[in-house]
N, C-alpha and C. Protein backbone atom coordinates (compact mmCIF):
# COMPACT_ATOMS: atom_id res chain seq x y z
N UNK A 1 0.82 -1.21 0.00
CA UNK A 1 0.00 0.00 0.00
C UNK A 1 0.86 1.26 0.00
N UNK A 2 1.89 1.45 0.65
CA UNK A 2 2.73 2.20 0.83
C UNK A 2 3.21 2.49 -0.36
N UNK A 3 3.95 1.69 -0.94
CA UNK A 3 4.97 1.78 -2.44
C UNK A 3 3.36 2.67 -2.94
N UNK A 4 2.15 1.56 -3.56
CA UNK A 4 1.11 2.26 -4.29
C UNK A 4 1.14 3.89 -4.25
N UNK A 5 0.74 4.27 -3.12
CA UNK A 5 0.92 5.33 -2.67
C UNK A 5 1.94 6.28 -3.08
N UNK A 6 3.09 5.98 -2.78
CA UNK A 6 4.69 6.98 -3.11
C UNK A 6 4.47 6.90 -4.19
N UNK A 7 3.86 5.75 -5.11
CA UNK A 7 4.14 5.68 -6.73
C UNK A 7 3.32 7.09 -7.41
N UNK A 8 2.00 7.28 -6.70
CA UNK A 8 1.12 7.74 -6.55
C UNK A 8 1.55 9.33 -6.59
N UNK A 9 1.95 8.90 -5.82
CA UNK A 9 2.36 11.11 -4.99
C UNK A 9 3.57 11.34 -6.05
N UNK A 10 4.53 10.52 -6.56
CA UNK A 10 5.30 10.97 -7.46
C UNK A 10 5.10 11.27 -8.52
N UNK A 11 3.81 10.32 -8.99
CA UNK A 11 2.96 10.54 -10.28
C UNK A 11 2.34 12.25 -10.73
N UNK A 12 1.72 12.08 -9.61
CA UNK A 12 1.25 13.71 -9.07
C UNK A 12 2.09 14.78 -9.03
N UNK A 13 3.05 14.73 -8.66
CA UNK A 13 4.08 15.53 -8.26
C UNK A 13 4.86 15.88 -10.11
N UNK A 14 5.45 15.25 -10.60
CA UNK A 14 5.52 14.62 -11.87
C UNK A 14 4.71 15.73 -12.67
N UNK A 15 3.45 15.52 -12.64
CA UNK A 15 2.64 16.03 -13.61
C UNK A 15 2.70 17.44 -13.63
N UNK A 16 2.30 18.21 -12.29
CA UNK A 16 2.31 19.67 -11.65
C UNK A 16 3.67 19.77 -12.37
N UNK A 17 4.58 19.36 -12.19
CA UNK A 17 5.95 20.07 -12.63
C UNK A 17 5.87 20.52 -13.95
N UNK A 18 5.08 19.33 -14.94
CA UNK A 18 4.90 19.68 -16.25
C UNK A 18 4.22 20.55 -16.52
N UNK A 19 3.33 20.34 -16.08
CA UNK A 19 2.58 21.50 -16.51
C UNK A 19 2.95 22.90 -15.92
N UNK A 20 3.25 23.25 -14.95
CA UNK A 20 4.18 24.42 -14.66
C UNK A 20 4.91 24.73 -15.49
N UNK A 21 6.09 23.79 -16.38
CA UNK A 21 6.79 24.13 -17.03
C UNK A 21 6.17 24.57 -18.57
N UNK A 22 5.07 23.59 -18.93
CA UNK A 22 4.54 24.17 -20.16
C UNK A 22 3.77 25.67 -19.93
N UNK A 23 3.72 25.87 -18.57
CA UNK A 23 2.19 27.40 -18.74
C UNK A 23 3.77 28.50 -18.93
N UNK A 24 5.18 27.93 -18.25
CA UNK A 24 6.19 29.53 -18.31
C UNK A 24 7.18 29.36 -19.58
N UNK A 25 6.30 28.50 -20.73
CA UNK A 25 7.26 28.25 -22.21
C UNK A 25 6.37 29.04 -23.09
N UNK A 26 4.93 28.24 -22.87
CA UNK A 26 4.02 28.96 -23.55
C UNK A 26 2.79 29.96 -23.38
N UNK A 27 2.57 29.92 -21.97
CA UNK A 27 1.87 30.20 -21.47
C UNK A 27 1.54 32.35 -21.59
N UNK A 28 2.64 32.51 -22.15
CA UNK A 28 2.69 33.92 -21.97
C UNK A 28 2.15 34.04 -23.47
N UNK A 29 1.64 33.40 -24.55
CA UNK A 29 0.94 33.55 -25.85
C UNK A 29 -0.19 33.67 -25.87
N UNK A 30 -1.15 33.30 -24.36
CA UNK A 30 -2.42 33.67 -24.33
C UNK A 30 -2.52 34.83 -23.36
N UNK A 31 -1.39 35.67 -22.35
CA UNK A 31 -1.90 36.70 -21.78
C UNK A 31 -1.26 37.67 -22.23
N UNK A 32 -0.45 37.58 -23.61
CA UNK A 32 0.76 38.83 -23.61
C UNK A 32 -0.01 38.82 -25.09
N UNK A 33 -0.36 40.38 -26.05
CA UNK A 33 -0.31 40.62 -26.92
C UNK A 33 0.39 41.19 -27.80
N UNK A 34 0.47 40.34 -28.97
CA UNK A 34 2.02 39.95 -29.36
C UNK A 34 1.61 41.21 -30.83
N UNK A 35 2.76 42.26 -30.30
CA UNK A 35 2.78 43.88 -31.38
C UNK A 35 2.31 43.37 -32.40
N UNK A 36 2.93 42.54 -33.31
CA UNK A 36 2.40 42.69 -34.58
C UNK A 36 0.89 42.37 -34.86
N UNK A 37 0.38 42.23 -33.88
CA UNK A 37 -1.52 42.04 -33.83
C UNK A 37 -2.12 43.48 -33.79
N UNK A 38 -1.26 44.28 -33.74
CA UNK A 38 -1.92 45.27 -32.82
C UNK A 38 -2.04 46.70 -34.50
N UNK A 39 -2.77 47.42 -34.43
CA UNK A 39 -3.48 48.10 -35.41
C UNK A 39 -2.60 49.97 -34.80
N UNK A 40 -1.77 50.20 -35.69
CA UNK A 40 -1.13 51.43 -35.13
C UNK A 40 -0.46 52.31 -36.09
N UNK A 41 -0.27 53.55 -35.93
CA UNK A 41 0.39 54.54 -37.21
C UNK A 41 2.14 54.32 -36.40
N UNK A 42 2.52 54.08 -38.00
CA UNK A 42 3.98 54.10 -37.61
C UNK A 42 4.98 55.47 -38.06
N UNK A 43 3.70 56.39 -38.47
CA UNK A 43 4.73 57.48 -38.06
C UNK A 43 3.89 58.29 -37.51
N UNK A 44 4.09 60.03 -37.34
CA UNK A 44 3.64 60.88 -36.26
C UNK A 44 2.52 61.03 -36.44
N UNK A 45 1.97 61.33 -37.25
CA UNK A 45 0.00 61.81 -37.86
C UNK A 45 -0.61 60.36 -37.18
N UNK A 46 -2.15 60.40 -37.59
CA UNK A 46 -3.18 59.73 -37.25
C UNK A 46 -3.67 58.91 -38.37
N UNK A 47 -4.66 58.67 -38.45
CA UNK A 47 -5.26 57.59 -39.47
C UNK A 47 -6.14 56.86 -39.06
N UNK A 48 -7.40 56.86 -40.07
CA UNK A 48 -8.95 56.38 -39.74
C UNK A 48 -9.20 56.17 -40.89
N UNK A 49 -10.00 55.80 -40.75
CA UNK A 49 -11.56 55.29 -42.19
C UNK A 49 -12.61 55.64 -42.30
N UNK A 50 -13.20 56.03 -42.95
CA UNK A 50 -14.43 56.62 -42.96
C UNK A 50 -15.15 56.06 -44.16
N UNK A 51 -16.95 55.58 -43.77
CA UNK A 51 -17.62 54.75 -45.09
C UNK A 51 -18.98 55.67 -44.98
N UNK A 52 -18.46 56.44 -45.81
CA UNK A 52 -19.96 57.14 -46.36
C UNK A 52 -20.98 56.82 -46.91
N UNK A 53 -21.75 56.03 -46.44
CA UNK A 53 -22.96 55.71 -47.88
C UNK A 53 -22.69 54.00 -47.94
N UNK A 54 -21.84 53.14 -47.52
CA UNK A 54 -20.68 52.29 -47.98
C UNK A 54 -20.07 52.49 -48.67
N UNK A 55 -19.02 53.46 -48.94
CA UNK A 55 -18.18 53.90 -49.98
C UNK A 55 -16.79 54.11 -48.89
N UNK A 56 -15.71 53.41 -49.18
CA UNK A 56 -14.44 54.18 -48.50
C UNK A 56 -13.76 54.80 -48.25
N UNK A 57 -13.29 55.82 -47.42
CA UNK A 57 -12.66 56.85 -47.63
C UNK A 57 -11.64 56.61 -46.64
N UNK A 58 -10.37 56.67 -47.03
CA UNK A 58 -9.19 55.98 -45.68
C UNK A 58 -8.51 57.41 -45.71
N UNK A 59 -8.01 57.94 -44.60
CA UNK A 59 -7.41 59.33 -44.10
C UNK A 59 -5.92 58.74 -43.31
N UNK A 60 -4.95 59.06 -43.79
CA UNK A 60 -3.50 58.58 -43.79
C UNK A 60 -2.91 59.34 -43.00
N UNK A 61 -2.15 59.10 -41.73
CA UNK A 61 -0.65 59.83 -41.35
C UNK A 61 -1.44 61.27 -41.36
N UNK A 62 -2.24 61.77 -40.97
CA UNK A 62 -2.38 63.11 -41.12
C UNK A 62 -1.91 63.74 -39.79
N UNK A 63 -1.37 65.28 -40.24
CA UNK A 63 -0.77 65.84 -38.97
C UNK A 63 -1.11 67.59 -39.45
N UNK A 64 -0.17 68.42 -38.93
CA UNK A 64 -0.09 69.84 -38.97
C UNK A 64 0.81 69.81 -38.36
N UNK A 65 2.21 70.89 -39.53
CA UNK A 65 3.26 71.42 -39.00
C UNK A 65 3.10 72.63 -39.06
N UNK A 66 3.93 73.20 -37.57
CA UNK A 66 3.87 74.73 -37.48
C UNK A 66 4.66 75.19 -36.64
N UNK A 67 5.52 76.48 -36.34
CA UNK A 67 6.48 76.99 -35.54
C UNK A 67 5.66 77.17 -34.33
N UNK A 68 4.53 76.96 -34.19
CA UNK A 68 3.82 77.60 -32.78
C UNK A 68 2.56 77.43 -33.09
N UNK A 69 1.76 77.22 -31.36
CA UNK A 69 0.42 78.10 -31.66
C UNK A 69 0.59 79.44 -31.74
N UNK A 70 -0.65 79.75 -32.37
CA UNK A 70 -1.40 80.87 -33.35
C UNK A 70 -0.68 81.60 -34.67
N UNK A 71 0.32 80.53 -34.95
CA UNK A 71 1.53 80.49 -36.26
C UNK A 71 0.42 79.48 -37.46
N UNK A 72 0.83 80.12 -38.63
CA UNK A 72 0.22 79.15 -39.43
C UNK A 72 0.56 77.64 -39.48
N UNK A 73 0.04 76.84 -40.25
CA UNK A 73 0.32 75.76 -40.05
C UNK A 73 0.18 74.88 -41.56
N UNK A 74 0.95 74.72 -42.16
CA UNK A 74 0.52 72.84 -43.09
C UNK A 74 0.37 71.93 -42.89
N UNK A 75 -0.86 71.33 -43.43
CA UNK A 75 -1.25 69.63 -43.11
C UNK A 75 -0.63 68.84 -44.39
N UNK A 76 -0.55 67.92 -43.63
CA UNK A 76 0.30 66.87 -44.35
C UNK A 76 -0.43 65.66 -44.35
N UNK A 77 -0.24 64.41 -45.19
CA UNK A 77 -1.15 62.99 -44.80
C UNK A 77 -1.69 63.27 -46.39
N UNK A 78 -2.24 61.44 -46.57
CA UNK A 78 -2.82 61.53 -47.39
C UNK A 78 -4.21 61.08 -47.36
N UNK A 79 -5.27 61.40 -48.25
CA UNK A 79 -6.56 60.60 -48.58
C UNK A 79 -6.85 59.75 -49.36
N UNK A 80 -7.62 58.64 -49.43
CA UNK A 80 -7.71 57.66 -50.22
C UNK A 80 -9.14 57.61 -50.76
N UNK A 81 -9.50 57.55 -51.56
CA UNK A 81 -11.48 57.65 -52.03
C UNK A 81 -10.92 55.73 -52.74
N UNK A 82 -11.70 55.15 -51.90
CA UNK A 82 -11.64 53.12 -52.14
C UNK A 82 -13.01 53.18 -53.02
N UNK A 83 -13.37 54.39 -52.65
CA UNK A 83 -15.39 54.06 -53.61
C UNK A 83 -15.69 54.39 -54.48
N UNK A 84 -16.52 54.12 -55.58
CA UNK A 84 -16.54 54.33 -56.97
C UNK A 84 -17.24 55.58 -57.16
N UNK A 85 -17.60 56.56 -55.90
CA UNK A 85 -18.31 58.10 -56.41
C UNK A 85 -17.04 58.86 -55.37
N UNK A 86 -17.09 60.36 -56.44
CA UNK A 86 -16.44 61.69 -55.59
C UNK A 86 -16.88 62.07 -54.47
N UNK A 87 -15.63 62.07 -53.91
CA UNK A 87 -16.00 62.18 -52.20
C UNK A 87 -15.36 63.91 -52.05
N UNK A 88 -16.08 64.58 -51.12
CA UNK A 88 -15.47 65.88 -50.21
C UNK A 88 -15.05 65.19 -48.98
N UNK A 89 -14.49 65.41 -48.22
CA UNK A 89 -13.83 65.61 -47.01
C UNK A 89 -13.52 66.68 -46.64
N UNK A 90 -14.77 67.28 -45.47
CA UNK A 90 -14.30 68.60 -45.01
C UNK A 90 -13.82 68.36 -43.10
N UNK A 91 -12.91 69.06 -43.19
CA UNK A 91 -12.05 68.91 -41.91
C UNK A 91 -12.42 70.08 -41.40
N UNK A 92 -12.29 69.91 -39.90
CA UNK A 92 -12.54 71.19 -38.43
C UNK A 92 -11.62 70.85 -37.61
N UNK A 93 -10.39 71.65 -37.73
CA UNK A 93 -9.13 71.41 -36.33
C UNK A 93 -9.51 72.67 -35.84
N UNK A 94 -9.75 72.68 -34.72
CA UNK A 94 -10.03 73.74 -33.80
C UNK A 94 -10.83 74.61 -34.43
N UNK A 95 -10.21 75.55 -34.54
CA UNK A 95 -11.18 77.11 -35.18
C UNK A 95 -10.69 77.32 -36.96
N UNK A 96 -9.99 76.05 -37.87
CA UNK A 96 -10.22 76.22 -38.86
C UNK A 96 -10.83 74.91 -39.56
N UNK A 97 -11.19 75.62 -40.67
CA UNK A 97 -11.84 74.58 -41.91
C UNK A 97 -11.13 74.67 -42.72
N UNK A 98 -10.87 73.44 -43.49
CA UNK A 98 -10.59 73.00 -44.94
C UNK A 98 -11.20 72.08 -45.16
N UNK A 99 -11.21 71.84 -46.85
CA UNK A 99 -12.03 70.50 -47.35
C UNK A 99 -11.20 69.98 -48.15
N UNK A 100 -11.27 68.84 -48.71
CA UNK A 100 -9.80 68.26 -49.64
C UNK A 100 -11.04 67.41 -50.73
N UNK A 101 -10.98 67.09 -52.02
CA UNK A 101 -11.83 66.79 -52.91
C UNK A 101 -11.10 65.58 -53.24
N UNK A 102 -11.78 64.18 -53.43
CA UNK A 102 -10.94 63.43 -53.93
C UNK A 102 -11.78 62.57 -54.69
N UNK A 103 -11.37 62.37 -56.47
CA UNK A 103 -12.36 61.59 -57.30
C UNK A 103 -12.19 60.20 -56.84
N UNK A 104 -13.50 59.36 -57.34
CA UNK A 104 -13.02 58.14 -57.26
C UNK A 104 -12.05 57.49 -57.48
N UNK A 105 -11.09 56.42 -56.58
CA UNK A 105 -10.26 55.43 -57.09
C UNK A 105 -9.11 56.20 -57.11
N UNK A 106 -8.96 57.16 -56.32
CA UNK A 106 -7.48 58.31 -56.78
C UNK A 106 -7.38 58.68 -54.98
N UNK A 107 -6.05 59.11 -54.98
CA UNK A 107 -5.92 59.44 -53.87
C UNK A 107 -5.22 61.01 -53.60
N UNK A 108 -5.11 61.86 -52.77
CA UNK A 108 -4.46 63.16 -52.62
C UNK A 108 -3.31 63.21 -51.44
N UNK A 109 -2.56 62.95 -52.23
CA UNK A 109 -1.15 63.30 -51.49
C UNK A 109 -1.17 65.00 -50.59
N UNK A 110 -0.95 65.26 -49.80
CA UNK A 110 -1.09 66.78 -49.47
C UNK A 110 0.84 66.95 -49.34
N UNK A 111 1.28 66.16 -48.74
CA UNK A 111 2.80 66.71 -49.20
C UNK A 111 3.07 66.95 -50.74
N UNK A 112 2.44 66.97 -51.53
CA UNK A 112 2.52 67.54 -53.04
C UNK A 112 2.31 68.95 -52.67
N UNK A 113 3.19 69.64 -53.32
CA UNK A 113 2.71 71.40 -53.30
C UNK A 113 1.71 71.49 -53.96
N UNK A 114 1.34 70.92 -55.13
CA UNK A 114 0.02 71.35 -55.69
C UNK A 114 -1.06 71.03 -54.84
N UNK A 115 -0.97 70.04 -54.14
CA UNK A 115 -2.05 69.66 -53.38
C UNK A 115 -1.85 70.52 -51.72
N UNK A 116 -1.03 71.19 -51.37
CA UNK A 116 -0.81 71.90 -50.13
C UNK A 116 -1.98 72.35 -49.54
N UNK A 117 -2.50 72.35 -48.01
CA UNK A 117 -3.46 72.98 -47.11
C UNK A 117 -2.66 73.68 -46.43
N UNK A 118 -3.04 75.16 -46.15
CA UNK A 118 -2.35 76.06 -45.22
C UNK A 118 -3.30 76.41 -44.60
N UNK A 119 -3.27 76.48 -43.08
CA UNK A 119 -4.22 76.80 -42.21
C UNK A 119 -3.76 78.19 -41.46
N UNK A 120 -4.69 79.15 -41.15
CA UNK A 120 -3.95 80.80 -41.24
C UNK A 120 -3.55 80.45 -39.62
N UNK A 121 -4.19 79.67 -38.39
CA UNK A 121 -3.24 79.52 -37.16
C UNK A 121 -3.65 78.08 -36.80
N UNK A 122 -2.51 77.84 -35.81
CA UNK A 122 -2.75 76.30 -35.43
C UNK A 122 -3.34 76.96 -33.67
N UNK A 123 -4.49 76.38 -33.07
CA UNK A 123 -4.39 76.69 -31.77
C UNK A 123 -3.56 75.82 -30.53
N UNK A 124 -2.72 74.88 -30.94
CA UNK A 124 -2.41 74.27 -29.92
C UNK A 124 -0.79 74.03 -30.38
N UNK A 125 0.40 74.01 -29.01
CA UNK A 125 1.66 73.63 -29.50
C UNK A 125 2.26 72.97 -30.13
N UNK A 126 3.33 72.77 -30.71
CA UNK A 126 3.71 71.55 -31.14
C UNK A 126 3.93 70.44 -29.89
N UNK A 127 3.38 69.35 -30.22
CA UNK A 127 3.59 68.22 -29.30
C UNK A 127 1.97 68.08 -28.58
N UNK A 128 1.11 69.02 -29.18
CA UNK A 128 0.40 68.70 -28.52
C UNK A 128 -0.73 67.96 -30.01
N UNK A 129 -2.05 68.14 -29.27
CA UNK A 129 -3.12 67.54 -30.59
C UNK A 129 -4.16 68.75 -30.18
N UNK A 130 -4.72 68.37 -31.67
CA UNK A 130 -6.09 69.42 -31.56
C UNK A 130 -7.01 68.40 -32.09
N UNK A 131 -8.32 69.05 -31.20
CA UNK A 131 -9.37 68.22 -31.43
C UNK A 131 -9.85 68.52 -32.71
N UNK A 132 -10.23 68.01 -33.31
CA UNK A 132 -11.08 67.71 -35.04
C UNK A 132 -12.05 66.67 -35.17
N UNK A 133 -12.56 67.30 -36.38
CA UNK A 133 -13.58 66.52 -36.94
C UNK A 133 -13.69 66.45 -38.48
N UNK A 134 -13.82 64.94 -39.17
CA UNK A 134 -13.95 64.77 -40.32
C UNK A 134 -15.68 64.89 -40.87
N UNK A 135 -15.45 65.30 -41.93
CA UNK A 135 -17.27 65.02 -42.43
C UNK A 135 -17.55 64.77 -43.33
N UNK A 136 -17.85 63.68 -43.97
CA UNK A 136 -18.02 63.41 -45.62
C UNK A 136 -19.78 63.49 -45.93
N UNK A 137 -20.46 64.28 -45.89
CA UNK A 137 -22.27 64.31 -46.25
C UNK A 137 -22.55 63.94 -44.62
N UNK A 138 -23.43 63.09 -44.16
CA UNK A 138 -23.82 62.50 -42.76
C UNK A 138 -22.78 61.95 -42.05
N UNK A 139 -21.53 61.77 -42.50
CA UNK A 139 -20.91 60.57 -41.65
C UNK A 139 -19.71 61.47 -41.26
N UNK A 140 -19.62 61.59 -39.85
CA UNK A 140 -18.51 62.08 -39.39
C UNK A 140 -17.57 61.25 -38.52
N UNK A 141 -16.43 61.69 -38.43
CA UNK A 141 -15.20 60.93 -37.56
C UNK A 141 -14.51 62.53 -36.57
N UNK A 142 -14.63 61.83 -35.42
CA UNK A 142 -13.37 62.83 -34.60
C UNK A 142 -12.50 61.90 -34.35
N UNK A 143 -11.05 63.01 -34.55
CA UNK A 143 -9.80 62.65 -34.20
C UNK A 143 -9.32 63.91 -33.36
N UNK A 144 -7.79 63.34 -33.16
CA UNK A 144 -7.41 64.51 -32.60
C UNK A 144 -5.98 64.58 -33.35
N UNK A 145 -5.85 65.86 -34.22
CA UNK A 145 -4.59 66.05 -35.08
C UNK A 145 -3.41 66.77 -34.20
N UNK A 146 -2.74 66.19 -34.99
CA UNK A 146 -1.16 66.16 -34.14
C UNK A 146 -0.50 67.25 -34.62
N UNK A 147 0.26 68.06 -33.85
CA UNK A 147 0.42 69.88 -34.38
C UNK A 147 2.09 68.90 -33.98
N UNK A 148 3.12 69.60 -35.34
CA UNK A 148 4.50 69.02 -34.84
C UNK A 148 4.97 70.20 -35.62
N UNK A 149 6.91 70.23 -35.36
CA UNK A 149 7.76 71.64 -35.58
C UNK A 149 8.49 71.23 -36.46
N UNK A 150 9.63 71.50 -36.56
CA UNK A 150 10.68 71.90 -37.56
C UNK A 150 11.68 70.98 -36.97
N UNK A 151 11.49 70.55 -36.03
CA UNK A 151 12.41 69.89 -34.95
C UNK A 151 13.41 68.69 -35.54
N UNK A 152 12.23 67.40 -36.57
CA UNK A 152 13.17 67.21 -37.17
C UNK A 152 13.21 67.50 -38.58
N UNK A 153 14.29 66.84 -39.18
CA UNK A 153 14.47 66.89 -40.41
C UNK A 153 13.81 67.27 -41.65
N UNK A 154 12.82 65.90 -41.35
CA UNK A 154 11.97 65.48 -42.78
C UNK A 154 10.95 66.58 -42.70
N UNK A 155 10.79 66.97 -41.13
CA UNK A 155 9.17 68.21 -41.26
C UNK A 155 9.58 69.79 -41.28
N UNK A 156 10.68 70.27 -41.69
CA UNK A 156 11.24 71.62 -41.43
C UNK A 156 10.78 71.98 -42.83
N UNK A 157 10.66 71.14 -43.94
CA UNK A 157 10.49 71.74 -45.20
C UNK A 157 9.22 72.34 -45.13
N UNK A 158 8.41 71.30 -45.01
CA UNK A 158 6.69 71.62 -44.72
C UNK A 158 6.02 72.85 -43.58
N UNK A 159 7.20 73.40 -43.18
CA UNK A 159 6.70 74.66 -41.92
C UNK A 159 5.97 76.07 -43.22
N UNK A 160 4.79 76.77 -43.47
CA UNK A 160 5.28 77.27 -44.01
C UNK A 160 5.58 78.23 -44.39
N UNK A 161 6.56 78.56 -43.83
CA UNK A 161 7.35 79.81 -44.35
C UNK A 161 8.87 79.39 -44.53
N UNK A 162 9.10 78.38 -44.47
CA UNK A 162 10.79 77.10 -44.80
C UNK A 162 10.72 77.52 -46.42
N UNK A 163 12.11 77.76 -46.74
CA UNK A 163 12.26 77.95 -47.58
C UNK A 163 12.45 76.53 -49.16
N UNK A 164 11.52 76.39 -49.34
CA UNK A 164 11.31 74.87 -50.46
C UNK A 164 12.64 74.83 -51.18
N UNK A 165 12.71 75.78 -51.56
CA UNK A 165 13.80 75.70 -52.88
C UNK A 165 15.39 74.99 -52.48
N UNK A 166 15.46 75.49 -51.57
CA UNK A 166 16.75 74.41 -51.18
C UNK A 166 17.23 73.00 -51.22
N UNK A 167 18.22 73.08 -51.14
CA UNK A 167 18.51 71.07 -51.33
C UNK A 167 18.40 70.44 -50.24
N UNK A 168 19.19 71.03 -49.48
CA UNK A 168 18.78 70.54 -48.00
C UNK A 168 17.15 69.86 -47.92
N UNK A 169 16.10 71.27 -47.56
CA UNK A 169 14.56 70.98 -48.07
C UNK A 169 14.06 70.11 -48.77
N UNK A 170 14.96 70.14 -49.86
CA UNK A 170 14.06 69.25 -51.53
C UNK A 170 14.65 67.40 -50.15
N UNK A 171 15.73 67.61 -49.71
CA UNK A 171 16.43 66.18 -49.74
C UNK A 171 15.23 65.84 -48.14
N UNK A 172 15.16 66.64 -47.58
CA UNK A 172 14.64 65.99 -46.24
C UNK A 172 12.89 66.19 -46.75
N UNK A 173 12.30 66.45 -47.55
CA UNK A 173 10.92 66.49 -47.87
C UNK A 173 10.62 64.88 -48.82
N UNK A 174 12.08 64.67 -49.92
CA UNK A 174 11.86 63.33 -50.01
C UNK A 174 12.00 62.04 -49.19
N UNK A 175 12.75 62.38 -48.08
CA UNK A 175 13.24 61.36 -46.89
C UNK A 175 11.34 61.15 -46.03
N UNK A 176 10.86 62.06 -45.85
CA UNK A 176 9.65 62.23 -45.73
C UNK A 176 8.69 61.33 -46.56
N UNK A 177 8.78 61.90 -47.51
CA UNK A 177 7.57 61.16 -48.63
C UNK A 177 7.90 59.66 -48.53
N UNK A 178 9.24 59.24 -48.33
CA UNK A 178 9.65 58.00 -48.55
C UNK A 178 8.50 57.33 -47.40
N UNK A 179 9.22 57.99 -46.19
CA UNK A 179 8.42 57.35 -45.03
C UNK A 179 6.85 56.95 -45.12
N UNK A 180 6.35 58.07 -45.84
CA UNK A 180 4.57 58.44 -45.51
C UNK A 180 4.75 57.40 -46.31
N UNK A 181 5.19 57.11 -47.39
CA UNK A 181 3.87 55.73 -48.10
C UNK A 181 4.69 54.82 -48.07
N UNK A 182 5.98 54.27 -47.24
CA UNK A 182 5.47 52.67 -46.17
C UNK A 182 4.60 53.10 -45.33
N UNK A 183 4.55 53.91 -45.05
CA UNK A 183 3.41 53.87 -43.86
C UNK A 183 2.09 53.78 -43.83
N UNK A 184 2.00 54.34 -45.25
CA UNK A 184 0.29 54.25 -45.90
C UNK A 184 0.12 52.83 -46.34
N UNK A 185 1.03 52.40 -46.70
CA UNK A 185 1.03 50.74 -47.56
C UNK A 185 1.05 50.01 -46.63
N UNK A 186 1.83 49.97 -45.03
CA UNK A 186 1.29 48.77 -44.09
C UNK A 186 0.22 49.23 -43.62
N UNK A 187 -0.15 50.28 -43.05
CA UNK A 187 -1.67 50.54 -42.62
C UNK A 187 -2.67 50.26 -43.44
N UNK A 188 -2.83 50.52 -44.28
CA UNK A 188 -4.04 49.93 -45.40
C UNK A 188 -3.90 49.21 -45.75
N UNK A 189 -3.06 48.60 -46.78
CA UNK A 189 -3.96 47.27 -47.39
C UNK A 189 -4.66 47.30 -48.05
N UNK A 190 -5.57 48.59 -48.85
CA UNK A 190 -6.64 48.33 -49.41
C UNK A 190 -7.15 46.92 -50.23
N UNK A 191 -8.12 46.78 -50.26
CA UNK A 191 -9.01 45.67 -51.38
C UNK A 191 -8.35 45.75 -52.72
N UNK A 192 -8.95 47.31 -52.67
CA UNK A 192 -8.82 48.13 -54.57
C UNK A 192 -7.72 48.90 -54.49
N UNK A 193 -6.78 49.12 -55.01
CA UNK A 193 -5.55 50.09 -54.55
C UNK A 193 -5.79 51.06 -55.61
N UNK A 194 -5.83 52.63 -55.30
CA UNK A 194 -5.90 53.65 -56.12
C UNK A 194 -5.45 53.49 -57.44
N UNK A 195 -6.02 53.66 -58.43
CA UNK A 195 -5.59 54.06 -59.29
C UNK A 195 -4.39 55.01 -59.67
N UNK A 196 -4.60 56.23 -59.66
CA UNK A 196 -3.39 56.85 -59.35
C UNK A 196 -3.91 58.05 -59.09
N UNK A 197 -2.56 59.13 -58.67
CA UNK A 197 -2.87 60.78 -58.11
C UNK A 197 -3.57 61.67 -58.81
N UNK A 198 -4.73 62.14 -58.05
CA UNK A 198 -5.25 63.13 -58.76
C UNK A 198 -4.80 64.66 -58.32
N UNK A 199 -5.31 65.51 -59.17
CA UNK A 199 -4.83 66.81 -58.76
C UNK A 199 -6.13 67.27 -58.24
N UNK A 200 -5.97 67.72 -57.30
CA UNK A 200 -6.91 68.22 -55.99
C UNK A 200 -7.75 69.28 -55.93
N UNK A 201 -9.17 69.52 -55.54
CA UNK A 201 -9.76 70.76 -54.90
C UNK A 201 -9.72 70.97 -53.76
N UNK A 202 -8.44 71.26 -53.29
CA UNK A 202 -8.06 70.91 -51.44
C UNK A 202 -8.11 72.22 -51.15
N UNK A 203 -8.81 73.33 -50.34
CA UNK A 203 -8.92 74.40 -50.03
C UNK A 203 -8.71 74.47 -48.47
N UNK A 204 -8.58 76.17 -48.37
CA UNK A 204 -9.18 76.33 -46.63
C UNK A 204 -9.44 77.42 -46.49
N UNK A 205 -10.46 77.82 -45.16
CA UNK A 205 -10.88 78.69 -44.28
C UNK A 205 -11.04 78.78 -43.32
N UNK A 206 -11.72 79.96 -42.73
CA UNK A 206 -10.87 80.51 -41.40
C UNK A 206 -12.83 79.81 -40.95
């Protein structure tokens, strides 16, 4: 009875160990979430979606650079129209408006100068965010846009009153662009991938 027993408790003993050892090998795959699951902008701006009507409209990396509050400011980021009708997108960061026009199946780069938004002040610092709102007809999105400086490199071109024409400028505005679309290409994914760039009715007001 005895032996039975010890055979018993070692059996037991035995098992607990295993399984202890399997919950601290694997065990951290069901309470730890593992980054690459996780849905995030990999550079400074924001990024959402918006389905008007069911029609897609994906809003990229968007930000605002500016030397200061109540300094003007450029937005940067791009838009995507995934739906087969012309979309408006009118934006509200704090106390300004702009709208950006984008045909079907085309998308609007705003780091393009032709496509540029200048907003006459930013109300909040760099480093900080301003509250906004997107609106395409009924369907709106709030975010909160990200006001950034000159601080580094790639965003000193885009301040604006930075002088473009330079090489310096021209070289850190393409180091930029490079970035924004890996960044647009792992965040989306689209289904339908744009056709190609259109030239813009991207305006603003006060």
């Amino acid at each position: 009875m005895k032996n039975a027993a010890s055979k018993t408790a070692k059996r037991a003993s035995a098992t607990v160990a295993l399984a202890a050892a399997l919950l601290a090998t694997t065990g951290c795959g069901y309470i730890y979430t593992q980054p690459t699951t996780l849905i995030y902008d990999a550079s400074d701006g924001v990024s959402f979606t918006m389905w008007p009507k069911g029609q897609r409209v994906a809003v990229r990396n968007i930000m605002v650079i500016s030397e200061g509050k109540g300094q003007p400011g450029r937005v940067l980021g791009t838009v995507y129209n995934l739906g087969e009708t012309d979309q408006t997108v009118n934006f509200k960061a704090g106390d300004q408006n702009f709208s950006i026009e984008v045909p079907a199946g085309k998308h609007i780069k705003l780091e393009d100068n032709a496509n540029q938004v200048i907003v006459n002040t930013v109300s909040q610092q760099p480093g900080e965010l301003i509250e906004s709102v997107a609106t395409i007809g009924q369907t709106e999105e709030a975010f909160n846009l990200p006001v950034l400086d000159g601080s580094l490199k790639e965003y000193a071109p885009y301040l604006p009153n930075a002088a473009s024409s330079s090489s310096a400028s021209e070289s850190a505005a393409a180091d930029f662009e490079a970035e924004e679309n890996t960044t647009a290409d792992q965040s989306m994914a689209p289904a339908t991938s744009p056709a190609s760039t259109a030239t813009p009715s991207a305006s603003s007001t006060n």
